[in-house]
Protein backbone atom coordinates (compact mmCIF):
# COMPACT_ATOMS: atom_id res chain seq x y z
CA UNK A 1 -9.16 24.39 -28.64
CA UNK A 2 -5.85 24.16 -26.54
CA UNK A 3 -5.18 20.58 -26.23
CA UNK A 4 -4.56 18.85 -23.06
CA UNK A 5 -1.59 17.57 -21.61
CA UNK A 6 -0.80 14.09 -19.94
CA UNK A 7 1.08 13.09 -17.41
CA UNK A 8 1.25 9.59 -16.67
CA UNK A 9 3.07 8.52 -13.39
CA UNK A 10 3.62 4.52 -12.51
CA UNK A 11 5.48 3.06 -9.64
CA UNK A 12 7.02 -0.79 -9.85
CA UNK A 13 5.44 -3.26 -7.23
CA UNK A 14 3.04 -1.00 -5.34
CA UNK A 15 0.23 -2.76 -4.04
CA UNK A 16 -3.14 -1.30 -4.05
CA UNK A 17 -3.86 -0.91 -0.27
CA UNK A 18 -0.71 1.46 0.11
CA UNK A 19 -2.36 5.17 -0.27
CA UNK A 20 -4.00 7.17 2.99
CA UNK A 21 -7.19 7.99 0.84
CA UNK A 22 -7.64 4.33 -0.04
CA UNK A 23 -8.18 4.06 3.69
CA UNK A 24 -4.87 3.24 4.45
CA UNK A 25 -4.28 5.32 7.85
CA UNK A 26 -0.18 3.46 8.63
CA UNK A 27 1.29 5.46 5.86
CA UNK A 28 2.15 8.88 4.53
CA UNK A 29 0.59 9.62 1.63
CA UNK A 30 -0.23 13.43 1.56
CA UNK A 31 0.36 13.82 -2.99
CA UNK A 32 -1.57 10.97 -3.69
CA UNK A 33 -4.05 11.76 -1.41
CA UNK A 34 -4.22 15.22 -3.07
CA UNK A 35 -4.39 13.00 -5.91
CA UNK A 36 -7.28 11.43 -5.24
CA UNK A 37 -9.13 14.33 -3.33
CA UNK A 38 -9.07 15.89 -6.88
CA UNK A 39 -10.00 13.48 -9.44
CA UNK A 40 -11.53 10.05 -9.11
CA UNK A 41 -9.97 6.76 -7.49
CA UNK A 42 -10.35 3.12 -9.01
CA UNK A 43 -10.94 0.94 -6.25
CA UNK A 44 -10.91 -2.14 -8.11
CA UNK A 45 -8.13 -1.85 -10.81
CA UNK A 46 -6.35 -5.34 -11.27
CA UNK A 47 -3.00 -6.33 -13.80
CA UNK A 48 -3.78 -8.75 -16.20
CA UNK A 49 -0.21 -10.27 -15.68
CA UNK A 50 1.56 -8.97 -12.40
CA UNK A 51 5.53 -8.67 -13.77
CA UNK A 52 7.06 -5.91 -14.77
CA UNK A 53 7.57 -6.56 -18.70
CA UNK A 54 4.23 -7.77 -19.72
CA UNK A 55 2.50 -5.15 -17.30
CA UNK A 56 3.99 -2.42 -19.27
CA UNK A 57 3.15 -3.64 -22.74
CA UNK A 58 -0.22 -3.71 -21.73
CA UNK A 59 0.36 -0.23 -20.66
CA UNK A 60 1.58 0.61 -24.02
CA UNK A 61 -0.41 -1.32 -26.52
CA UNK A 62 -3.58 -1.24 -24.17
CA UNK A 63 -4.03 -4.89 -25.19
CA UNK A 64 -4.22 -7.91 -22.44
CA UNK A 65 -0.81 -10.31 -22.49
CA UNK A 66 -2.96 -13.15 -22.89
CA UNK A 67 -3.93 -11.95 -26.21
CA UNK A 68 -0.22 -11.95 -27.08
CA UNK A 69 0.77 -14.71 -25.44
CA UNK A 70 2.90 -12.25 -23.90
CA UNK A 71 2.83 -12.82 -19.88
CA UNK A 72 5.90 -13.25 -18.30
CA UNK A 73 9.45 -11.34 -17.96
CA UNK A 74 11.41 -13.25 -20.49
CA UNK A 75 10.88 -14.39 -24.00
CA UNK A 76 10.42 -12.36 -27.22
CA UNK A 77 10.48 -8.30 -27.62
CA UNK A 78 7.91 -6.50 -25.76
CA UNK A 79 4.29 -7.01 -28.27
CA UNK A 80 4.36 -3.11 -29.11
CA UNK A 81 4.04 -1.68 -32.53
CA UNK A 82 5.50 2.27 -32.11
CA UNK A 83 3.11 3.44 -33.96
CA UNK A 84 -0.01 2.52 -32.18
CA UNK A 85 1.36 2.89 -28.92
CA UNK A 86 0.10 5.59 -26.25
CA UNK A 87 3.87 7.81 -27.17
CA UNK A 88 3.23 6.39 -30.58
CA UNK A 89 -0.19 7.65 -31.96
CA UNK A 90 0.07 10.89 -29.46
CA UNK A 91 3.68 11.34 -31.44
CA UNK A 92 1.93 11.45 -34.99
CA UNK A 93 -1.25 13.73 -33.39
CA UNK A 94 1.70 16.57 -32.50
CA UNK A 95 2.46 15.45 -29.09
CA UNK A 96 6.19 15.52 -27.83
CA UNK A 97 6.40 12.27 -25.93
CA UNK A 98 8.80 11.32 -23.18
CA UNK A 99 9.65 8.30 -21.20
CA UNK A 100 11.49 9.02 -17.72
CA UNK A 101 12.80 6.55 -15.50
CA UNK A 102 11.75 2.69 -15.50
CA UNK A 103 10.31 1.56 -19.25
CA UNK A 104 11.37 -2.18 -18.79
CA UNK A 105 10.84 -3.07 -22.36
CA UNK A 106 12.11 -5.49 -24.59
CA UNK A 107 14.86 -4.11 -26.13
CA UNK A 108 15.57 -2.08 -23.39
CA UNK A 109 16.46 0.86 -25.18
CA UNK A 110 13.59 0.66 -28.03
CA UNK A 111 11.69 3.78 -27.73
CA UNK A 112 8.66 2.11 -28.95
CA UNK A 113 6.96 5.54 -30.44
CA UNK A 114 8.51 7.99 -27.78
CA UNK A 115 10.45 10.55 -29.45
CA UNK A 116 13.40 11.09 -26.48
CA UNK A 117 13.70 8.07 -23.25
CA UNK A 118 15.80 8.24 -20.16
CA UNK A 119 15.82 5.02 -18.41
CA UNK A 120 17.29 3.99 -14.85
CA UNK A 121 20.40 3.07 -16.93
CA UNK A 122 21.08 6.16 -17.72
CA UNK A 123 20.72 7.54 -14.28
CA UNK A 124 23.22 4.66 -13.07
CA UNK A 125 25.86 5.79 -15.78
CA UNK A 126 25.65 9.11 -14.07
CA UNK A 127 26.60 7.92 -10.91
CA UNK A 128 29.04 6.12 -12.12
CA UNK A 129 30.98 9.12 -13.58
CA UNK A 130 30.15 10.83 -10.41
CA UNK A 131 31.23 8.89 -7.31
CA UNK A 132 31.64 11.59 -5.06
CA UNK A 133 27.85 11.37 -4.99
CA UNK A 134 27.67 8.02 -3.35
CA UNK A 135 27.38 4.45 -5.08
CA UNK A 136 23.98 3.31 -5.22
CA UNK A 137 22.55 0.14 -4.20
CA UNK A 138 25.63 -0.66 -2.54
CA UNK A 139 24.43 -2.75 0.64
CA UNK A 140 24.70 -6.45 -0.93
CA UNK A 141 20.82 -6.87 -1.64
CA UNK A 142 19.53 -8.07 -4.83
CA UNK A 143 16.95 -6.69 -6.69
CA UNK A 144 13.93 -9.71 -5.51
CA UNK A 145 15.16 -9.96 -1.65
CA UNK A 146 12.61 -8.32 0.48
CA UNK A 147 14.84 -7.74 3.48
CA UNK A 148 15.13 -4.26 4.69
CA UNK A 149 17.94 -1.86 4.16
CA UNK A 150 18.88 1.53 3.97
CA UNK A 151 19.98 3.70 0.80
CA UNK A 152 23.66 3.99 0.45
CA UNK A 153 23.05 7.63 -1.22
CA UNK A 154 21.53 10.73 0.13
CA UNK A 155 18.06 11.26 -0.81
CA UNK A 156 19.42 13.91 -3.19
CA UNK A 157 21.43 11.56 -5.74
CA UNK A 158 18.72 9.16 -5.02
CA UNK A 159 17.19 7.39 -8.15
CA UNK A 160 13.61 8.34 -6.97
CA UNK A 161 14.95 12.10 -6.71
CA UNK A 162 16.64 11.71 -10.17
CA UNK A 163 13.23 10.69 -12.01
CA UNK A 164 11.40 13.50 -10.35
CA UNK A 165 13.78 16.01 -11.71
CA UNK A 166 14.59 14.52 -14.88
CA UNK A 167 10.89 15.01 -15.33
CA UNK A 168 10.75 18.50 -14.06
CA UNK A 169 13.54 19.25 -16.51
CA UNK A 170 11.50 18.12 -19.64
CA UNK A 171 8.61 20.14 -18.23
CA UNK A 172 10.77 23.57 -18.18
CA UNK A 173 12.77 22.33 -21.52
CA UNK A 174 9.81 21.69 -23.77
CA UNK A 175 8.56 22.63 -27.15
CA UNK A 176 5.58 25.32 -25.88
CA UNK A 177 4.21 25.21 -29.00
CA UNK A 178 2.64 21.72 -28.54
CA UNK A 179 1.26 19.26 -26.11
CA UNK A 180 3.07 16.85 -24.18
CA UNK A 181 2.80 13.19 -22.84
CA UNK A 182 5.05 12.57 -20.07
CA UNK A 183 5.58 9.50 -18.57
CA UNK A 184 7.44 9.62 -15.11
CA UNK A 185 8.09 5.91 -14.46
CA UNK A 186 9.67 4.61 -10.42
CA UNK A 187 11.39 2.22 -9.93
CA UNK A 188 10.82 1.81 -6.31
CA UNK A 189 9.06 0.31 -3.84
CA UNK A 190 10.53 -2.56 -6.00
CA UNK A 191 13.26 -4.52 -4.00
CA UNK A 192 15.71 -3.96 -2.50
CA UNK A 193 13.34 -1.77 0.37
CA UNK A 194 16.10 0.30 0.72
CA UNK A 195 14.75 4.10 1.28
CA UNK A 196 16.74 6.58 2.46
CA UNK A 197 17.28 7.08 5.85
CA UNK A 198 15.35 10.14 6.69
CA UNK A 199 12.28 7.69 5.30
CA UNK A 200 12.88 4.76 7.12
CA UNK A 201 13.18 6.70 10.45
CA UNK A 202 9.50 7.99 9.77
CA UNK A 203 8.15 4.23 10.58
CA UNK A 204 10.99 2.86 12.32
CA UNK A 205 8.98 2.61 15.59
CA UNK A 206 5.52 2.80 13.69
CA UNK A 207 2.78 0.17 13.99
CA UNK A 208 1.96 -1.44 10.74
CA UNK A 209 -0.47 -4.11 10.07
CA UNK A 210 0.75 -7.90 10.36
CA UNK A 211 1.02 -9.76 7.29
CA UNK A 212 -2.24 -11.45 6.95
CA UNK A 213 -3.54 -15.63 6.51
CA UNK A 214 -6.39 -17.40 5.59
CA UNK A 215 -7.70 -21.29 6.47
CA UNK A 216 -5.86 -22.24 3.50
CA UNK A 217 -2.39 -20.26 4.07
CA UNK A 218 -1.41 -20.74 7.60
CA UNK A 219 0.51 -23.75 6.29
CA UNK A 220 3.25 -23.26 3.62
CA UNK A 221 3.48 -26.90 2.97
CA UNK A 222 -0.09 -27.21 2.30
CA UNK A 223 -0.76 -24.25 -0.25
CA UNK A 224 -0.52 -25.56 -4.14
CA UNK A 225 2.76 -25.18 -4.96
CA UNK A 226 1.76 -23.44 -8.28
CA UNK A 227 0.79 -20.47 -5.93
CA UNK A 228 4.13 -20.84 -4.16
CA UNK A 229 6.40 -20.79 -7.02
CA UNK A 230 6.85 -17.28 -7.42
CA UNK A 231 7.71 -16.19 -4.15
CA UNK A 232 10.07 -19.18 -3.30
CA UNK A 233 11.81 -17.75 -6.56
CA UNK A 234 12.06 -14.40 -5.75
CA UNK A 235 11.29 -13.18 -1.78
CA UNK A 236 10.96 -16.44 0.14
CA UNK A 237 8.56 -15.02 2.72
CA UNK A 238 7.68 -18.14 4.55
CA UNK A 239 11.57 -18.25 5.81
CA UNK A 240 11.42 -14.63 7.31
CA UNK A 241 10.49 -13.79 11.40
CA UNK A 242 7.70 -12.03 11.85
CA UNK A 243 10.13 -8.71 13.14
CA UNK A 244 11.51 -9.49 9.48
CA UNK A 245 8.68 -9.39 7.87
CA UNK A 246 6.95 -6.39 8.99
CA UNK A 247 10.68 -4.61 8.81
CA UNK A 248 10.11 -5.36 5.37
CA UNK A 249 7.02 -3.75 5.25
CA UNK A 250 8.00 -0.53 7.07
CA UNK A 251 10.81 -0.10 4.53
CA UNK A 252 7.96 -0.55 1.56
CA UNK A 253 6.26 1.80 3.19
CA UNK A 254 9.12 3.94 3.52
CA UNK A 255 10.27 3.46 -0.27
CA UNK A 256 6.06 4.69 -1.28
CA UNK A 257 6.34 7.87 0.94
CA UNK A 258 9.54 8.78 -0.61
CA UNK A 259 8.28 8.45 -4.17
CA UNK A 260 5.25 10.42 -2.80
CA UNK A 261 7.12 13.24 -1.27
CA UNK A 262 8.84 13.66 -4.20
CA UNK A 263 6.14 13.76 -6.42
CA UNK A 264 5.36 17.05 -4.43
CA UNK A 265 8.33 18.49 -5.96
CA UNK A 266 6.75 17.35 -9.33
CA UNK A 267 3.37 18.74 -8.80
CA UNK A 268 4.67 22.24 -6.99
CA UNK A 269 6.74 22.87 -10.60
CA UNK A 270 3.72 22.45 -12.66
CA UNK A 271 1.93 24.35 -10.44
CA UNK A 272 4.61 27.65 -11.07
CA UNK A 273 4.63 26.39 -14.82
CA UNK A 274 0.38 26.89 -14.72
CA UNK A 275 0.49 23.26 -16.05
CA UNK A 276 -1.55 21.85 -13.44
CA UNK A 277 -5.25 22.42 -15.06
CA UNK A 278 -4.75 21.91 -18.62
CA UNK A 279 -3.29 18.35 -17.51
CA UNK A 280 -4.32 14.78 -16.90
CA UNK A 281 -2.86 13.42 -14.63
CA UNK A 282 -2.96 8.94 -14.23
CA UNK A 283 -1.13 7.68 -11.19
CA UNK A 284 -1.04 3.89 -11.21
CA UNK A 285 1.48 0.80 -10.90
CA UNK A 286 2.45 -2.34 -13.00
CA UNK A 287 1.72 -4.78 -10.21
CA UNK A 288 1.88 -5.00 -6.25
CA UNK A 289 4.08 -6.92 -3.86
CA UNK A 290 2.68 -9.59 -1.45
CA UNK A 291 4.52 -8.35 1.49
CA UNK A 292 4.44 -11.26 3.67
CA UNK A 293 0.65 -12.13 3.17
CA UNK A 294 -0.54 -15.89 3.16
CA UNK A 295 3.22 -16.39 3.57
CA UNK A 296 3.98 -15.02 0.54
CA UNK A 297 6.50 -12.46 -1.09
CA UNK A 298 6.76 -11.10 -4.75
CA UNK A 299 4.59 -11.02 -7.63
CA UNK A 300 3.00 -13.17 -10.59
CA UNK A 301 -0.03 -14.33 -8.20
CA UNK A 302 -3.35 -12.79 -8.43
CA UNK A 303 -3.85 -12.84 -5.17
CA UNK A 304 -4.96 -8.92 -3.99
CA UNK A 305 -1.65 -8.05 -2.92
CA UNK A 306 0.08 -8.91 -6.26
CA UNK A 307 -2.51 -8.01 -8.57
CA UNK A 308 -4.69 -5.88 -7.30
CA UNK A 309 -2.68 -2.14 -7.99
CA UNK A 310 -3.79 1.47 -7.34
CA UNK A 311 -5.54 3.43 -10.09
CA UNK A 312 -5.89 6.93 -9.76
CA UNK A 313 -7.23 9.97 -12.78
CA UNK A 314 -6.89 13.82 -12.09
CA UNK A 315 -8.74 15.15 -15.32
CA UNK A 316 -7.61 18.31 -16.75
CA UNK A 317 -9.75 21.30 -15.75
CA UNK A 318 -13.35 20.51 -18.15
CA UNK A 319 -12.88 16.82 -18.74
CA UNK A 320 -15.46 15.61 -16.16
CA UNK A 321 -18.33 17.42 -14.15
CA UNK A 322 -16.78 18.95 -10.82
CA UNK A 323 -19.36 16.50 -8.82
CA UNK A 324 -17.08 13.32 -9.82
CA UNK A 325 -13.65 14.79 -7.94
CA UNK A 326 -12.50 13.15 -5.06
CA UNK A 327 -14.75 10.14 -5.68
CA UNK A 328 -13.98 6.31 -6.17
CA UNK A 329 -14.92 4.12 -8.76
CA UNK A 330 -15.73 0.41 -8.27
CA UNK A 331 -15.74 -0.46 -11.72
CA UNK A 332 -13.53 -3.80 -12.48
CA UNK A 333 -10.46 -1.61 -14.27
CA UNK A 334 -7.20 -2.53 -15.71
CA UNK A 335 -4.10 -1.46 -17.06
CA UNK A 336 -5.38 -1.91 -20.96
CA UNK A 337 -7.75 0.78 -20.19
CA UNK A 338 -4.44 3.40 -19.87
CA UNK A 339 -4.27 3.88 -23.85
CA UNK A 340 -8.20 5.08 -24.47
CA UNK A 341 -8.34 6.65 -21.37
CA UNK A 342 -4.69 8.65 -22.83
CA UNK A 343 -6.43 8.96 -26.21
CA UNK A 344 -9.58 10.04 -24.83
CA UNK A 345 -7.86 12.88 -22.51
CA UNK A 346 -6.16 14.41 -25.30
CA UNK A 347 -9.28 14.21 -27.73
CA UNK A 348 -8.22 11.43 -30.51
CA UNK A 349 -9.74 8.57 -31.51
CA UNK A 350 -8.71 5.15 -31.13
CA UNK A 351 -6.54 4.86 -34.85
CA UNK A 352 -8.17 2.02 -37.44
CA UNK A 353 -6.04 -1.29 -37.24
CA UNK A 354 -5.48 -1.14 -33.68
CA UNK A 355 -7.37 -3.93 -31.51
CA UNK A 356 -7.74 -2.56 -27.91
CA UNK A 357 -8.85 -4.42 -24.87
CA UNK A 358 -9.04 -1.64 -22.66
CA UNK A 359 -12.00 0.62 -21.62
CA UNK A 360 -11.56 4.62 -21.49
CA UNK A 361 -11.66 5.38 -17.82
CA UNK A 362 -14.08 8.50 -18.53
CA UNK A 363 -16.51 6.09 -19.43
CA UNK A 364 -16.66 3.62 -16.37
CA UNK A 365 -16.58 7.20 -14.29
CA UNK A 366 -19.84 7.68 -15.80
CA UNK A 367 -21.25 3.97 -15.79
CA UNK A 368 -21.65 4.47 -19.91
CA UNK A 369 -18.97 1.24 -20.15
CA UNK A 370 -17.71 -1.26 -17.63
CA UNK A 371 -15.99 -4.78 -17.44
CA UNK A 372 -18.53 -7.64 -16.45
CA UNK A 373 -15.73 -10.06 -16.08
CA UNK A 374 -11.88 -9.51 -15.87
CA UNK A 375 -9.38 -12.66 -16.89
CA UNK A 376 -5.55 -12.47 -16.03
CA UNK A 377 -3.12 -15.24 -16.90
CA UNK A 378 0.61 -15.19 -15.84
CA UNK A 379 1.97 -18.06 -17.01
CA UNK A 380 0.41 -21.25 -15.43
CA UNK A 381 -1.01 -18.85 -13.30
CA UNK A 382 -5.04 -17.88 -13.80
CA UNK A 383 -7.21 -15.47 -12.64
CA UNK A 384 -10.98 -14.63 -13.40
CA UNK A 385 -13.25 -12.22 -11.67
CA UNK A 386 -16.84 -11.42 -11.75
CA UNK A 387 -18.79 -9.55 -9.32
CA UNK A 388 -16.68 -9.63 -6.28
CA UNK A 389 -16.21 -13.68 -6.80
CA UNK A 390 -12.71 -14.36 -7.71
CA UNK A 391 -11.15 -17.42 -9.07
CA UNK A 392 -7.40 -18.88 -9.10
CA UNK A 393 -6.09 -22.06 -11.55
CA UNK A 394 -2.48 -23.25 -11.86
CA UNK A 395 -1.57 -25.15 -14.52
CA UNK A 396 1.32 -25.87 -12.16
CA UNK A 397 -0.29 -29.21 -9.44
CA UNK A 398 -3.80 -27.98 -11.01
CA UNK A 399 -4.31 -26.06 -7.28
CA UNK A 400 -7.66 -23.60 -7.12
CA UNK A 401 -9.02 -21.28 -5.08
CA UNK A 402 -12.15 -19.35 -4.89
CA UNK A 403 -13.15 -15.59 -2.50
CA UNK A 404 -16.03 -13.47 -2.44
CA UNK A 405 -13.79 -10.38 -2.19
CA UNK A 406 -17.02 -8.22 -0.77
CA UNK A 407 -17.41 -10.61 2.49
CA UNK A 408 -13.66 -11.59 2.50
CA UNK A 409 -11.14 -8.60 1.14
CA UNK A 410 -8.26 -10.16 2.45
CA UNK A 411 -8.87 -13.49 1.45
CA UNK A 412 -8.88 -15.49 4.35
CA UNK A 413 -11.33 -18.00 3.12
CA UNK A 414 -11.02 -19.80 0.82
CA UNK A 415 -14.58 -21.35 -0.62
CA UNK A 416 -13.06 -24.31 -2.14
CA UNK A 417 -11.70 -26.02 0.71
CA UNK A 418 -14.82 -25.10 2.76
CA UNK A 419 -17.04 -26.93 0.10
CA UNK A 420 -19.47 -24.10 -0.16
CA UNK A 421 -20.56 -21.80 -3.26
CA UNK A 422 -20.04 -25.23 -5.65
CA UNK A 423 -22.74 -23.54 -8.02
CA UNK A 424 -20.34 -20.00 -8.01
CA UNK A 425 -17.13 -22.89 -8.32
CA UNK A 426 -19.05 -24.29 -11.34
CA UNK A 427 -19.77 -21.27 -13.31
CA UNK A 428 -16.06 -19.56 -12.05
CA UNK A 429 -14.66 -22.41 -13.89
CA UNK A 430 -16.27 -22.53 -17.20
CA UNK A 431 -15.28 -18.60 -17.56
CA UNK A 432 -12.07 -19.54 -17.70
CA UNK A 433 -12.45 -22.76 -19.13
CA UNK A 434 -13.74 -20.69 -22.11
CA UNK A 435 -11.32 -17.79 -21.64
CA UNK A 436 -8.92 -20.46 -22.53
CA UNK A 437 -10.33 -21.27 -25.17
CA UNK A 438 -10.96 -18.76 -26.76
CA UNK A 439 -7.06 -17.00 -26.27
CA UNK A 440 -5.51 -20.83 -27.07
CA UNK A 441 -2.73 -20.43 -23.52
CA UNK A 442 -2.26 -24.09 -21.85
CA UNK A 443 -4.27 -25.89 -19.22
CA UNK A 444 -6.90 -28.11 -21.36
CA UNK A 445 -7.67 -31.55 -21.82
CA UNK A 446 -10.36 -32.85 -23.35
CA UNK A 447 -12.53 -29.66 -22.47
CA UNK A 448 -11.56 -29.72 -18.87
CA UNK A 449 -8.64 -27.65 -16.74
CA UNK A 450 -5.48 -29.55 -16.84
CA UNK A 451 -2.71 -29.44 -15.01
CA UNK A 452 0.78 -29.50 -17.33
CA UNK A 453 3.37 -28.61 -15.47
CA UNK A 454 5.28 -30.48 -12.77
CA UNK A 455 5.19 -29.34 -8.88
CA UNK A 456 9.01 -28.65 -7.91
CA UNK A 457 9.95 -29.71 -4.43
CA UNK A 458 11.05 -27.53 -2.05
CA UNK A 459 14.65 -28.68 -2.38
CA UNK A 460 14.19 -27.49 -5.98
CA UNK A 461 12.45 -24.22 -5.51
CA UNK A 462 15.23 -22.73 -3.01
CA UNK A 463 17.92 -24.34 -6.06
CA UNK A 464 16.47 -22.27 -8.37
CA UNK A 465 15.78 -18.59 -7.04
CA UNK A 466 16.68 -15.74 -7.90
CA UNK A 467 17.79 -13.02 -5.69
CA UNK A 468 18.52 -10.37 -8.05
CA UNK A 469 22.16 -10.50 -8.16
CA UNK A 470 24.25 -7.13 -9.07
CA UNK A 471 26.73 -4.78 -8.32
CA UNK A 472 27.83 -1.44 -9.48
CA UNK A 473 28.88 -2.53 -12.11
CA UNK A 474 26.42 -3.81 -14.09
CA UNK A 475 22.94 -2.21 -12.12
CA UNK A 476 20.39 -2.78 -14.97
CA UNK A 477 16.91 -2.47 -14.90
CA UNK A 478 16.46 -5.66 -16.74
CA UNK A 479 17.32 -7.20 -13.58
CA UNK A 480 13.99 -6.37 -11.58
């Protein structure tokens, strides 16, 4: 039997409420709809640590941070052994593997099992050799601002344009004789929100929704400042106007439409290569973007916006029952479940040494496996979920928080403060109280959540950001 192929395609900072089929009717989504229409969507897919280097080891070694102690975007090289990563194990089962675009590992340039990588460095070296094509991300915004700007290059020598052919080029190039794994990696709708013009003009005068608040996030100076940290770090929402803020979010709309457009180049050339139905297809993203909610910007947080990213499986032709496409899924799903769901598509077993924490998509399709509980940690940050109740502990001021996502999706209300639920409070806290435990991260005392780390004034928040400095000559992905 003619083994499949696999395509996996991941955008940076995409939040999960940013695709038409999700029920998103602001933006233009038309490939990922198509998407969608033809396999099965995961409604409720969450990142177990929302930044950018910890999101993708998970990816690759389908194991949780917290189980590496591996949940932020500094510190020691990325927790990936080559050989038992997705590239890794499809590598030794005859696969030729290649990364394309944004890998954000640690080394940068390790290939971590992939037999050939292009990363966005590569892409900026080009440019650099050829100015007469325009000098990218030359406008003067860093790589965490969230203010809105326009591309300094045409939507031709555009990075987003660059991945999509880069990837068509390994599809025409390839070794016919044996299976492929692709993965086409984005870099955008990460800041700077800087799409191309023709892009932004498409919701330049569009309605899009208002960045939203709850009883407990009308008030900067009254959320924990554990749940502030991050964006006061990177985006500082709460200083931006309202006409700033949803500028912003018309340019991030912008920046998803262009990577979607694109991807229409991607999926008309397999189409003419007869690619399209001996391939799986996974669409998904390492983390979202708060976008101005509960006064908010950036990542890290598990609130929906940052956590909560889009999940999306076209099977190849055969791999599920007709019935399932153009479904959704409401199983709890994560990106650990990438690798088995990889493995399962091309029809290997999960190798003997390797500890997984994911769960092969096919199965929660079918209800044979699901996730009663999910647990995220991102640094002091903690998440747990169970039903639709979800949790949130800092270890930074020792601030929670507690939704029940089905009644409240936006989460507006906040069931701590309103002194309701105490019974759901109790039992949310000794899951994680045992989830820490049991993975040994910070934030006990004497069998009881602790705070450990000291609140920062505001003074000292806006001392220490970080706007995501560069210039041309030194535009590295290590920077986002």
């Amino acid at each position: 039997m003619t083994k499949k192929n696999i395509i996996l395609i991941t955008t940076d900072q995409q939040r999960f409420d940013t695709i038409a089929a999700a029920g998103n009717k602001h933006i233009n989504t038309p490939h990922l709809n198509w998407l969608a229409d033809e396999g099965v969507l995961f409604s409720r897919c969450y990142t177990d640590a929302p930044v950018c280097i910890a999101a993708r080891a998970t990816i690759m070694n389908g194991q949780h941070g917290y189980v590496n102690d591996f949940t932020l975007n500094y510190g020691r090289p990325s927790p990936i052994e080559s050989s038992l990563s997705v590239p890794g194990i499809l590598t030794a089962n005859g696969y030729q593997t290649r990364a394309q675009g944004k890998m954000h590992f640690n080394p940068n340039r390790k290939n971590y099992g992939f037999e050939h990588m292009e990363i966005l460095e590569d892409y900026y070296r080009g440019m650099e050799k050829n100015p007469e094509k325009g000098i990218p991300s030359d406008h003067g915004l860093g790589q965490n601002e969230m203010e809105a700007a326009i591309s300094t290059v045409s939507e031709s020598n555009s990075l987003t344009r660059w991945t999509v052919e880069r990837s068509a080029d390994f599809l025409e190039t390839r070794d016919e004789s044996r299976p492929f794994f692709l993965w086409t990696s984005f870099a955008k709708p990460h800041p700077p929100f800087d799409p191309c013009l023709s892009y932004w003009l498409l919701y330049q005068n569009a309605d899009v929704p208002s960045p939203v608040c709850g009883n407990w996030s009308h008030d900067p100076s009254k959320i924990s400042t554990g749940f502030l940290e991050s964006s006061r770090a990177l985006g500082f929402a709460e200083r931006l106007t309202r006409k700033q803020l949803l500028d912003a979010k018309k340019a991030y709309y912008a920046c998803i439409t262009q990577v979607d457009y694109n991807l229409g180049i991607l999926f008309a050339r397999m189409r003419e290569l007869s690619l399209l139905d001996n391939t799986t297809i996974i669409f998904t993203s390492d983390h979202g973007e708060m976008l101005g909610d509960h006064n908010l910007a950036a990542k890290q947080v598990f609130f929906e916006g940052s956590a909560h990213v889009p999940m999306i499986i076209r099977p190849a032709k055969g791999l599920i029952d007709d019935s399932l496409k153009g479904t959704a899924c409401d199983s709890l799903a994560c990106l650990a479940d990438i690798l088995p769901t990889c493995l399962h598509a091309a029809g290997l077993k999960v190798p003997k040494g390797l500890k997984i924490n994911g769960i092969n998509l096919f199965d929660q399709i079918t209800g044979k496996n699901k996730r009663p509980v999910f647990f995220g940690t991102c640094g002091h940050l903690h998440c747990v979920i169970e039903g639709y109740y979800k949790y949130l502990w800092t270890g930074m001021g020792g601030g929670e928080l507690l939704f029940n996502l089905k009644n409240d999706p936006c989460e507006q209300c906040d069931l701590v403060g309103e002194g309701i639920e105490s019974k759901t409070l109790e039992k949310m806290r000794a899951l994680l109280i045992e989830h820490i435990k049991k993975t040994g991260v910070k934030g006990l005392k004497n069998g009881k959540l602790h705070s450990y780390l000291r609140e920062p004034s505001l003074r000292e928040s806006r001392a220490n950001c970080w706007p995501g400095f560069h210039t041309k000559k030194q535009v590295l992905e290590v920077l986002h």
